[in-house]
C-alpha atoms as a PDB file:
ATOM      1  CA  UNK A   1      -6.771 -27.367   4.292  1.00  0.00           C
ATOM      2  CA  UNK A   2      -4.729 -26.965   7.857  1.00  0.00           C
ATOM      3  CA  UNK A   3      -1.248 -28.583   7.535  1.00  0.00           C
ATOM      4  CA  UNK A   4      -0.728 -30.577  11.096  1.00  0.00           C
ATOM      5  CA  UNK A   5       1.976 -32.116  12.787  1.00  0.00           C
ATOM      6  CA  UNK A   6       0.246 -35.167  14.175  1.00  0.00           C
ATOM      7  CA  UNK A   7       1.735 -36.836  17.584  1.00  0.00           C
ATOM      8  CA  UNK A   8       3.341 -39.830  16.070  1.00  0.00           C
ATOM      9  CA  UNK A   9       1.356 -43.485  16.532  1.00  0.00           C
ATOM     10  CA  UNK A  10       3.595 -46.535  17.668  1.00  0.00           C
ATOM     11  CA  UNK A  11       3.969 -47.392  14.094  1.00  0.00           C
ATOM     12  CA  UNK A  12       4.944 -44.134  13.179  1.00  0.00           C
ATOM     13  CA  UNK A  13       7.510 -44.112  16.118  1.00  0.00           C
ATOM     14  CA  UNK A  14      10.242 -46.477  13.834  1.00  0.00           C
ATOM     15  CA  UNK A  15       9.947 -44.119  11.286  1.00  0.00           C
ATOM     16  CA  UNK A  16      12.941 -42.555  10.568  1.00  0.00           C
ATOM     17  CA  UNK A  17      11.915 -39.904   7.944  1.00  0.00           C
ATOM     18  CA  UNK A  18      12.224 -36.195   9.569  1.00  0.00           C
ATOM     19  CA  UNK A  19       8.930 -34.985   8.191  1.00  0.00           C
ATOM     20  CA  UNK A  20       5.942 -36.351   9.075  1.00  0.00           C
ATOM     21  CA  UNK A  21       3.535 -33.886   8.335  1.00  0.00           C
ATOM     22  CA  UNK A  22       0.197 -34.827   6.841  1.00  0.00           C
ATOM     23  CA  UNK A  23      -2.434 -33.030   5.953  1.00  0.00           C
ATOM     24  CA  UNK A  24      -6.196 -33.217   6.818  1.00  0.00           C
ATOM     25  CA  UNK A  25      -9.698 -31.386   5.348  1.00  0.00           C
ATOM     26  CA  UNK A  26     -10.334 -29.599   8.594  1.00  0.00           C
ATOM     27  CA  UNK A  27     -14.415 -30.444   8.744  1.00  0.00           C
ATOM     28  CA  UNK A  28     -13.160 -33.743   9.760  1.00  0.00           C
ATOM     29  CA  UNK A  29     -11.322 -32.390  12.656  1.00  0.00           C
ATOM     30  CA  UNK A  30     -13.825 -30.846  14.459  1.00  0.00           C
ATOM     31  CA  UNK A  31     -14.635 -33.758  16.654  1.00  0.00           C
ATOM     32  CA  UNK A  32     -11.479 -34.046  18.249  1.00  0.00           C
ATOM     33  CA  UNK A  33      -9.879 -32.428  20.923  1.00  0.00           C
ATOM     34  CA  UNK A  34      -6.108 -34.250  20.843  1.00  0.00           C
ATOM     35  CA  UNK A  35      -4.728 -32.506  17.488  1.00  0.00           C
ATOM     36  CA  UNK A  36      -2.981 -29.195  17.946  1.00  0.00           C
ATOM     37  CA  UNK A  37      -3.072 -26.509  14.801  1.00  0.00           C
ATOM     38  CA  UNK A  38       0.917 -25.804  14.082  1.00  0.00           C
ATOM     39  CA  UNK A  39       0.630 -23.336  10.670  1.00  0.00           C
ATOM     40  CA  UNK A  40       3.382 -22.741   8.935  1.00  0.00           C
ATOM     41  CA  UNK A  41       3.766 -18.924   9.280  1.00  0.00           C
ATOM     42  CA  UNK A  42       1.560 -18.985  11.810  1.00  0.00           C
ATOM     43  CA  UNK A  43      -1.232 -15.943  11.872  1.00  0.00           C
ATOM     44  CA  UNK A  44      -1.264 -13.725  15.127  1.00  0.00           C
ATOM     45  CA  UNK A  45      -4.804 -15.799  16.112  1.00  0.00           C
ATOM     46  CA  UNK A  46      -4.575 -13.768  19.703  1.00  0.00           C
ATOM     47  CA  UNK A  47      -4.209 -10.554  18.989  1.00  0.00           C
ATOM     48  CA  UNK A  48      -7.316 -10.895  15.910  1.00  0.00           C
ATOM     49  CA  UNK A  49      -9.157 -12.825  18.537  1.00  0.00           C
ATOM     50  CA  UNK A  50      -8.662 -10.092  20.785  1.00  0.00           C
ATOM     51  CA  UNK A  51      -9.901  -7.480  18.631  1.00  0.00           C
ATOM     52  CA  UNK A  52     -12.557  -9.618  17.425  1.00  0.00           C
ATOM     53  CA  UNK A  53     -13.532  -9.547  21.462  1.00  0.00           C
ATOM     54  CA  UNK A  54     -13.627  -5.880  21.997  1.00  0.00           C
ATOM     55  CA  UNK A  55     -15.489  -4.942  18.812  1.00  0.00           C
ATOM     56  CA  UNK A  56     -18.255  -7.176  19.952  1.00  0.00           C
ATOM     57  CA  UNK A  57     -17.984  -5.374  23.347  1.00  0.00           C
ATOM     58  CA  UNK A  58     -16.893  -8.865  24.935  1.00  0.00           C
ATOM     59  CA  UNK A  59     -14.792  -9.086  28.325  1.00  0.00           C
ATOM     60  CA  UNK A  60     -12.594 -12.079  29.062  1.00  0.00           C
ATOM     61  CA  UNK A  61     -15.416 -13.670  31.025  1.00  0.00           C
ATOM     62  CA  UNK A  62     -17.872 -12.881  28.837  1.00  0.00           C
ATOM     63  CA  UNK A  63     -16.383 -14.835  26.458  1.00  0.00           C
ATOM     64  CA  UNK A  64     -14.677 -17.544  28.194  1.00  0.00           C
ATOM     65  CA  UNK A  65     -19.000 -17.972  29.558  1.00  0.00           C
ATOM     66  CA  UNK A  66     -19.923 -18.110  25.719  1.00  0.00           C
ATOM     67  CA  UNK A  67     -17.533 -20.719  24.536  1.00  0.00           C
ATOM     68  CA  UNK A  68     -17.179 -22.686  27.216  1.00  0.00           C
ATOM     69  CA  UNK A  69     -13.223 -21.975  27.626  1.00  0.00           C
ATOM     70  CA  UNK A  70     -11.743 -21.028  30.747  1.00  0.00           C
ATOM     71  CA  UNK A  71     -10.487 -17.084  31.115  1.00  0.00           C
ATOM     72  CA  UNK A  72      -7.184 -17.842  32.173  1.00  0.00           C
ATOM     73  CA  UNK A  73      -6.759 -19.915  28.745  1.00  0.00           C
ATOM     74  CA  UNK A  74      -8.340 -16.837  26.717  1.00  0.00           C
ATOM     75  CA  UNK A  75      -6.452 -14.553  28.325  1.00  0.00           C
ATOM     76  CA  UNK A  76      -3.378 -17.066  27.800  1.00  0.00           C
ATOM     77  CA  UNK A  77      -3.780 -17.299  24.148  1.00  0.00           C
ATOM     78  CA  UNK A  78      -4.689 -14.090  23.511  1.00  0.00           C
ATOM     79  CA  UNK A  79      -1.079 -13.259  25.139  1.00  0.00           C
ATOM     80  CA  UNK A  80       0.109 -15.613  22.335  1.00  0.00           C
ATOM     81  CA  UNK A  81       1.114 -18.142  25.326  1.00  0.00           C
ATOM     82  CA  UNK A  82      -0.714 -20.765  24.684  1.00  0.00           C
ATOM     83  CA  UNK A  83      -1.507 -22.796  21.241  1.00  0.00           C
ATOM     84  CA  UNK A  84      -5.317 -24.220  21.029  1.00  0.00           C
ATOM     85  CA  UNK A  85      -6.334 -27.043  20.320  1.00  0.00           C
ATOM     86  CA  UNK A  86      -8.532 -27.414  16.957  1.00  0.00           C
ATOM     87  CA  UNK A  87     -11.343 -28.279  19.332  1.00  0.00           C
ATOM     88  CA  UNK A  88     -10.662 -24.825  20.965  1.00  0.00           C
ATOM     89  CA  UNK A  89     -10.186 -22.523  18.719  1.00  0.00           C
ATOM     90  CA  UNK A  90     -13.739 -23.844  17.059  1.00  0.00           C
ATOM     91  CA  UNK A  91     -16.071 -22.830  20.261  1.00  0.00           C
ATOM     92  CA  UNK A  92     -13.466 -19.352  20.454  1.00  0.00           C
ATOM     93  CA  UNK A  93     -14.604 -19.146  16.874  1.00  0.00           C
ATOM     94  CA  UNK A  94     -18.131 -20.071  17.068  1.00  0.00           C
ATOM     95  CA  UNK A  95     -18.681 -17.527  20.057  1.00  0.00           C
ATOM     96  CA  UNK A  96     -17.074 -14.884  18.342  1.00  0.00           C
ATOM     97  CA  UNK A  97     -19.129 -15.327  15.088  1.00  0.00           C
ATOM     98  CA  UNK A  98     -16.517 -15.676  12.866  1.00  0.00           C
ATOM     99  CA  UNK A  99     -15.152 -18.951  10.736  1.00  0.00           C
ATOM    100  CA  UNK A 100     -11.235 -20.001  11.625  1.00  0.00           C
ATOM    101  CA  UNK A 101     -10.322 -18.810   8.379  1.00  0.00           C
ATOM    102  CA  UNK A 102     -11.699 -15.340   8.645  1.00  0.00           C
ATOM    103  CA  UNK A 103      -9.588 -14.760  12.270  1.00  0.00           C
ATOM    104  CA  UNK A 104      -6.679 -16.106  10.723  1.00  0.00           C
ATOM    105  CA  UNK A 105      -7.350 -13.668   7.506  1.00  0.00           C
ATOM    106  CA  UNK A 106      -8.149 -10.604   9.847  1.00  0.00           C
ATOM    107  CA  UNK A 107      -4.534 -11.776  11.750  1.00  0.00           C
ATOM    108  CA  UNK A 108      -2.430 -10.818   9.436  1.00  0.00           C
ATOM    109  CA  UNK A 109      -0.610  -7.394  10.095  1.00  0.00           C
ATOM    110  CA  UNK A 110      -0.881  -4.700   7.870  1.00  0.00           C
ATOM    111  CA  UNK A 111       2.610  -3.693   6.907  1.00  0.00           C
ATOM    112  CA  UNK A 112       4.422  -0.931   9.292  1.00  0.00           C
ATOM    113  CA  UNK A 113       3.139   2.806   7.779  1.00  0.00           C
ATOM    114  CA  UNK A 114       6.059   4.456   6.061  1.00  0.00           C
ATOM    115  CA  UNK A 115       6.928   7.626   5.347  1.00  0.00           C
ATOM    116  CA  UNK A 116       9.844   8.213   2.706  1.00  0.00           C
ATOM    117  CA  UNK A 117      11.904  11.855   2.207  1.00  0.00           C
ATOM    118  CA  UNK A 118      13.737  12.677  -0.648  1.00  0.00           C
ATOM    119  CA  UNK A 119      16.547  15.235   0.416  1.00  0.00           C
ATOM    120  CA  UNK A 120      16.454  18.166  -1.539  1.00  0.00           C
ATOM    121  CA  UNK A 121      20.469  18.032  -2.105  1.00  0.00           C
ATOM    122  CA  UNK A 122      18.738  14.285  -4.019  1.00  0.00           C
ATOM    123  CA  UNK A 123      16.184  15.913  -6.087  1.00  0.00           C
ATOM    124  CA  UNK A 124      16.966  15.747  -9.992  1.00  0.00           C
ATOM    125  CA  UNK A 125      17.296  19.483 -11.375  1.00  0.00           C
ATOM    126  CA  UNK A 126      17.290  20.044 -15.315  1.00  0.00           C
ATOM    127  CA  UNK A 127      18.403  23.230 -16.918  1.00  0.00           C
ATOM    128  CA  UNK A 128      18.180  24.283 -20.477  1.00  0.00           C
ATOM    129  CA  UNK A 129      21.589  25.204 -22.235  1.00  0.00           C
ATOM    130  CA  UNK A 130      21.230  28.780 -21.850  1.00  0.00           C
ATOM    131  CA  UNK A 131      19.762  28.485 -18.293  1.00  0.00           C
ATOM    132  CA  UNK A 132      16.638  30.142 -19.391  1.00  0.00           C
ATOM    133  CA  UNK A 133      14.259  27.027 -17.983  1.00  0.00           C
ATOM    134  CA  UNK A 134      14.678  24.672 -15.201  1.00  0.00           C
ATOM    135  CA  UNK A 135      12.923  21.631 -14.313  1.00  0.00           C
ATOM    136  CA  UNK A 136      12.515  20.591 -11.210  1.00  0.00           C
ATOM    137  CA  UNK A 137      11.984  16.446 -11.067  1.00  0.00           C
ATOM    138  CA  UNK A 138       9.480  15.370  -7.562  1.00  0.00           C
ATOM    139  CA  UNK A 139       7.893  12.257  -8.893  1.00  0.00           C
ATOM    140  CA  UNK A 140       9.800   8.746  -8.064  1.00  0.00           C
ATOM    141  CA  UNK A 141      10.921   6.393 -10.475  1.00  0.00           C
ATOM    142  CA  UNK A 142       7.721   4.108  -9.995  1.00  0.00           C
ATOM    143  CA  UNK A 143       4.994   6.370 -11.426  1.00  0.00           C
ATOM    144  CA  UNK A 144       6.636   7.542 -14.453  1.00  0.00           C
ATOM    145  CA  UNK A 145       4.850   5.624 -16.809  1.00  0.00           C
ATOM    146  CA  UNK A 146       1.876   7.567 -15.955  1.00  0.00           C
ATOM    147  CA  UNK A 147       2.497  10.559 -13.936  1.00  0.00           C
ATOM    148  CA  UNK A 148       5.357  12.821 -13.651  1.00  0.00           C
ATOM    149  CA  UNK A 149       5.471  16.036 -11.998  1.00  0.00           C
ATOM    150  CA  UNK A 150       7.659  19.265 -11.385  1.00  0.00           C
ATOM    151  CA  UNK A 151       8.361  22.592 -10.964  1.00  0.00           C
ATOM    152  CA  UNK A 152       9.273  24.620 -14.160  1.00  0.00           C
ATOM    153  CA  UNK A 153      11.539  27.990 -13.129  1.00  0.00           C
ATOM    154  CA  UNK A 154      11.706  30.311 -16.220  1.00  0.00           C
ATOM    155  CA  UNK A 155      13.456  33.514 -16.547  1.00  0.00           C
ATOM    156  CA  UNK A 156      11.841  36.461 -18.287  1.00  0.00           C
ATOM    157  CA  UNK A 157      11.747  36.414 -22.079  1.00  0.00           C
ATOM    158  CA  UNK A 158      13.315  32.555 -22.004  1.00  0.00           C
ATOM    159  CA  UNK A 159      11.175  29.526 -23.167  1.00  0.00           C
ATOM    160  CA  UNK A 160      11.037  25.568 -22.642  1.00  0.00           C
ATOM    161  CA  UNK A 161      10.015  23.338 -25.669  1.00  0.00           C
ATOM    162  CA  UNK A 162       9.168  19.967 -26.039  1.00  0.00           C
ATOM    163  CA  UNK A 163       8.800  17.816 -28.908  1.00  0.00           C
ATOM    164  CA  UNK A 164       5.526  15.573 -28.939  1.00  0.00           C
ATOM    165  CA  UNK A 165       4.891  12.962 -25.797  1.00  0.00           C
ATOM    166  CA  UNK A 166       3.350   9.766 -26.782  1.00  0.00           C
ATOM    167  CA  UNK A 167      -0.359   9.902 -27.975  1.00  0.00           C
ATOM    168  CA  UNK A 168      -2.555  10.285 -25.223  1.00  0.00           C
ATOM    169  CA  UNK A 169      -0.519  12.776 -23.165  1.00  0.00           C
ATOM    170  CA  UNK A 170      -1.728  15.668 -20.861  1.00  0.00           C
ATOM    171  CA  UNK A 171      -0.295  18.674 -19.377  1.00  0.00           C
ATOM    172  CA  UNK A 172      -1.702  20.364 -16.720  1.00  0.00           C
ATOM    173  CA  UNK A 173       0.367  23.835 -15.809  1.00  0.00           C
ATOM    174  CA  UNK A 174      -0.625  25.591 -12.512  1.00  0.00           C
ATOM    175  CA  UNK A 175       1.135  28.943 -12.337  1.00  0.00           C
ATOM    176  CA  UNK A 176       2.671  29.477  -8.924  1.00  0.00           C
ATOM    177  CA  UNK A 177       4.218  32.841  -9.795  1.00  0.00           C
ATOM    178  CA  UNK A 178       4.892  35.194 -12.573  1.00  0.00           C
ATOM    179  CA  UNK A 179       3.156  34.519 -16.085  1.00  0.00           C
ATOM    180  CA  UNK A 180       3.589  31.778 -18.879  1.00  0.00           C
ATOM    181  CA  UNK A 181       1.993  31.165 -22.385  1.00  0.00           C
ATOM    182  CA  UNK A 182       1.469  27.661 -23.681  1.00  0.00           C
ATOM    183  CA  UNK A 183       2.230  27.403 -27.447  1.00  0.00           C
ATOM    184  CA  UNK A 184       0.978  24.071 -29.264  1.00  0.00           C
ATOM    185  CA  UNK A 185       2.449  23.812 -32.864  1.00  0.00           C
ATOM    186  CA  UNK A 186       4.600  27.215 -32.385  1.00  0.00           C
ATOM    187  CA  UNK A 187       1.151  29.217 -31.689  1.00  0.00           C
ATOM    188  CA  UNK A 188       0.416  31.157 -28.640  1.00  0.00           C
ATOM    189  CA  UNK A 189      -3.088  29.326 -26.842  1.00  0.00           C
ATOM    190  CA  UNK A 190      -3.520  30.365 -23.451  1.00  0.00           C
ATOM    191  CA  UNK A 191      -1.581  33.048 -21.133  1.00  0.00           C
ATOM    192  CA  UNK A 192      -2.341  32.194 -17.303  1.00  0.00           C
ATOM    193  CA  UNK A 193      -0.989  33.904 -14.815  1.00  0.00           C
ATOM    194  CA  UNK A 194      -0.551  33.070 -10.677  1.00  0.00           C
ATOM    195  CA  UNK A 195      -3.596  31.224  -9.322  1.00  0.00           C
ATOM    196  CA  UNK A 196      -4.037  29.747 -13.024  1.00  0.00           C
ATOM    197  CA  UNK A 197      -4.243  26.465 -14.296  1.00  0.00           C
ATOM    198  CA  UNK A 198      -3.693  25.532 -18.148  1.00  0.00           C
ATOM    199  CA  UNK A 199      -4.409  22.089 -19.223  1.00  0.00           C
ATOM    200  CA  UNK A 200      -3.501  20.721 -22.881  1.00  0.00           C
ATOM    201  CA  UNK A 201      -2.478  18.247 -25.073  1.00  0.00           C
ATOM    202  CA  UNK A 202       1.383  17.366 -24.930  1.00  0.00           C
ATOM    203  CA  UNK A 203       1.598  14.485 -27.764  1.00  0.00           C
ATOM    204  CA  UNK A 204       2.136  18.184 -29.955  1.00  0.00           C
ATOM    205  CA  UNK A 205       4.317  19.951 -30.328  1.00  0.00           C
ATOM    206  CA  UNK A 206       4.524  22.245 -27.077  1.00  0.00           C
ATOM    207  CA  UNK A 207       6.299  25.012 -25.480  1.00  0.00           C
ATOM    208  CA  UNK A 208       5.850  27.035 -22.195  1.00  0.00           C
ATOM    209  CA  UNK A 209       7.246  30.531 -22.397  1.00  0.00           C
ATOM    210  CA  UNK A 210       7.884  33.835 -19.817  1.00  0.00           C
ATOM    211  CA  UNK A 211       6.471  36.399 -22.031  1.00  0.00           C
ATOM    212  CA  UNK A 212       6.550  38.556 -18.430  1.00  0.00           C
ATOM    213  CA  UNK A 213       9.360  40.963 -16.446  1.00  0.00           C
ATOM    214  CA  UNK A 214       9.756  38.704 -13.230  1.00  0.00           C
ATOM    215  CA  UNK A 215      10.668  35.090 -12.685  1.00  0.00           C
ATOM    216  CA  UNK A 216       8.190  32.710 -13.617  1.00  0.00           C
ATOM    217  CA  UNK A 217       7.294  29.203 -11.827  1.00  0.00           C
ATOM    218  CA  UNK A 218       4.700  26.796 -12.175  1.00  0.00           C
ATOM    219  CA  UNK A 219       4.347  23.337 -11.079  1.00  0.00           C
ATOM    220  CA  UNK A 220       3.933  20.759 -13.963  1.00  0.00           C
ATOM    221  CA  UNK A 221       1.944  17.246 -14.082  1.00  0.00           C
ATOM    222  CA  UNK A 222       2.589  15.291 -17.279  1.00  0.00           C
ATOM    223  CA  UNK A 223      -0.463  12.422 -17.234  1.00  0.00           C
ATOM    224  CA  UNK A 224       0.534   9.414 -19.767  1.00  0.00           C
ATOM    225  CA  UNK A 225      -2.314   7.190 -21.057  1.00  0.00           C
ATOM    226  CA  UNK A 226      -1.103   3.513 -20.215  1.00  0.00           C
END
């Protein structure tokens, strides 16, 4: 359905409501050339009939030779200068190969790419009490439910546990420097050291220790099972 504003009849001329707006099945449009298409929110139809144009490898006169509309009216509405009638917009449409509904559809913008920084005076740092382990939080609030990720600092000889996740829940451990050991259930699995990747279940019991004489970091992905 296209919602119209319809040039008011005689009749219609004493009537004193503000909105007049009616609405019509457009099929039954398509013989007339009087009503003009006013949408609500009203799609970019130029700039999508424009690029409709060029991918078919169209110029202005091209076109305007194919639908049987003038160039300076194309060029016009393709500006976004000039509002087409029904009648109009069907041979634009017909020549182009494309319905009214799918140029309006292509018309609307994609919303403006966006890049977002979190400062690192902003990122969330965790320490255990005796400053053995730190964690340090990238993730944003929106993907916690199933993903979390961060780098894990640990001293030599020091050790981060964790009591069991919900069921479901994986760890992967990429060592970035130094060496850790991944304990499930207070027994040693897996040492990895730089370059290595440990993956294991976290809904366990689970620690990550230093057993090593240098610093040890490693950057931490916690994957929840919605």
């Amino acid at each position: 359905m296209i919602f119209i504003n319809p040039s008011p009849t005689p009749a219609q001329n004493g009537n004193k409501d503000k909105d007049n707006a009616l609405f019509y099945d457009a099929a039954q449009l398509a013989q007339t050339g009087i009503i003009h298409v006013t949408q609500r929110n009203t799609p970019n139809l130029g700039a999508a009939m424009k690029q409709r144009r060029k991918a078919l490898g169209l110029n202005l006169s091209q076109l305007a030779e194919l639908s049987k509309v003038s160039r300076s009216m194309l060029s016009e509405i393709e500006r976004g200068n000039a509002n087409p009638t029904f009648t109009t917009l069907w041979n634009i449409t017909q020549a182009l190969g494309v319905s009214i509904d799918e140029l309006a559809q292509s018309s609307v913008e994609d919303p403006p790419l966006r890049i977002t920084r979190q400062d690192a005076l902003n990122t969330p740092r965790m320490r255990s009490d005796d400053q053995g382990c730190e964690l340090v939080a990238f993730n944003p609030v929106t993907t916690a439910t199933e993903f979390e990720w961060y780098e894990l600092i640990i001293q030599p000889g020091c050790e981060m546990s964790s009591e069991a996740h919900a069921v479901g829940t994986q760890e992967h451990l990429s060592v970035i420097e130094g060496q850790v050991q991944v304990m499930l259930n207070e027994e040693v699995h897996e040492t990895a050291g730089q370059g290595d990747t440990l993956r294991y279940p976290a809904d366990t019991l689970h620690s990550v220790k230093n057993p090593g004489e240098s610093v040890a970091r490693a950057f931490l992905v916690v994957h929840k099972q919605k």
